[in-house]
Every structure is written in C-alpha cells, then in structure tokens.
Protein backbone atom coordinates (compact mmCIF):
# COMPACT_ATOMS: atom_id res chain seq x y z
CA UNK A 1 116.61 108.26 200.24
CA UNK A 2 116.39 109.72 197.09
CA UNK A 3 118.42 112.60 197.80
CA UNK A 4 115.74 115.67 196.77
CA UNK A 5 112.66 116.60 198.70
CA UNK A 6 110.97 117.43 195.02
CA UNK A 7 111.67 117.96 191.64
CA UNK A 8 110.24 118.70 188.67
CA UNK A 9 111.19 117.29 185.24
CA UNK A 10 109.83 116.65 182.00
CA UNK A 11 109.26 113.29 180.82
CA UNK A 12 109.45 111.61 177.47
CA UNK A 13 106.26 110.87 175.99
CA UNK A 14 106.55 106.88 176.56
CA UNK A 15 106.24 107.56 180.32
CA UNK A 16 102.55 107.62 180.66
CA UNK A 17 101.87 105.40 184.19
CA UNK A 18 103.61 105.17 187.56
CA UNK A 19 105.05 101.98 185.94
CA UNK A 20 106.99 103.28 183.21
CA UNK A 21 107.75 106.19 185.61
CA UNK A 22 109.78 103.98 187.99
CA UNK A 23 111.44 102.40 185.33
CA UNK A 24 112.68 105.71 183.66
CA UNK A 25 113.46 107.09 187.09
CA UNK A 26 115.72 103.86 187.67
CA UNK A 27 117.44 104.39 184.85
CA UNK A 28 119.22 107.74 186.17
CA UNK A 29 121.40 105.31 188.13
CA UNK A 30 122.63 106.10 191.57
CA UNK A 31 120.29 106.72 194.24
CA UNK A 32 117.39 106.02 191.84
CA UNK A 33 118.51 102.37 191.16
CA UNK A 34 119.42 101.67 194.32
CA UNK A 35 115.84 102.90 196.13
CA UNK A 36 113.79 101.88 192.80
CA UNK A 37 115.40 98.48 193.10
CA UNK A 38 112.90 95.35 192.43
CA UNK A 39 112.30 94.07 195.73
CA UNK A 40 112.10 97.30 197.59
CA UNK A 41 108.63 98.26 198.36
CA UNK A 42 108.50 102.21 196.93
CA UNK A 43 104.60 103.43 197.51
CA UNK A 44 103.64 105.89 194.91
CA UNK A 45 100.92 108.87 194.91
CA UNK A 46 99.05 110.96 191.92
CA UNK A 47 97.75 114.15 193.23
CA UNK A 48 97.72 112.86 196.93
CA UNK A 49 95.90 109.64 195.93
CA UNK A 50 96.99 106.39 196.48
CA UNK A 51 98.43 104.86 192.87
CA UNK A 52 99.77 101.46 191.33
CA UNK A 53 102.05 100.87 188.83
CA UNK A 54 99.01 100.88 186.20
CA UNK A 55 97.90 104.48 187.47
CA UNK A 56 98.28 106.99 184.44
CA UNK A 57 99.99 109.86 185.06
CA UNK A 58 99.55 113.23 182.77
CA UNK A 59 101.45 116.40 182.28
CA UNK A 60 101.33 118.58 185.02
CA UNK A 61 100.55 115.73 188.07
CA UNK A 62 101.86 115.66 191.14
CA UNK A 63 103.81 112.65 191.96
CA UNK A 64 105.01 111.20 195.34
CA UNK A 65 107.33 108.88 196.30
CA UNK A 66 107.51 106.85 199.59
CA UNK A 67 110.44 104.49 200.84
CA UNK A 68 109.09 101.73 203.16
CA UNK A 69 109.13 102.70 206.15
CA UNK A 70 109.46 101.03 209.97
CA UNK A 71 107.53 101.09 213.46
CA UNK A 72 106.56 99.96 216.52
C-alpha cells in the first residue's frame, strides 16, 4: 500500500509517460520503493484506461495505481 487514497502533485517536465512516472515516484523512497519495486507487478491507468509504461501522460491526467492483487 502506498499509504494515500490520491494525491495530486506536480511533476517535473522530464516525467512525460507512466514509465518515467514510476521511476520518479520510486525515488520518494519509503512506501514508493518498496511497492514500485522491479519485480512487483503495479498496473497503471490514464483517465480510467488501461496504460503501459510507454503511455504518455499530460498535465492535468488522472493517474491510477493498482498493487497486484489475489483470489480465488
């Protein structure tokens, strides 16, 4: 868990795709490196659609965040 249900930040200008996204976001340390770890499977949304790491992101999106998750 990331430890907010939503946030809203700006971002420096080199932070243009979900990719460089998760790689500023890791470097907050804590929580963020832990969850944004390489290995853990994080899926990602832009405006409620489905994204990759390529997916650009613009001011003013809407980004989600979702830990892997179990079921049965």
């Amino acid at each position: 868990s990331f430890g907010v249900s939503s946030e809203q930040t700006s971002l420096p200008q080199s932070v243009n795709d979900i990719g460089t996204l998760l790689d500023w976001l890791r470097q907050r340390g804590g929580n963020w490196q832990d969850e944004l770890a390489s290995g853990n499977s994080v899926r990602s949304a832009v405006n409620q659609e489905m994204a990759t790491t390529e997916t650009p992101i613009t001011d003013g999106d809407e980004i989600a965040l979702f830990p892997p998750v179990t079921g049965g």
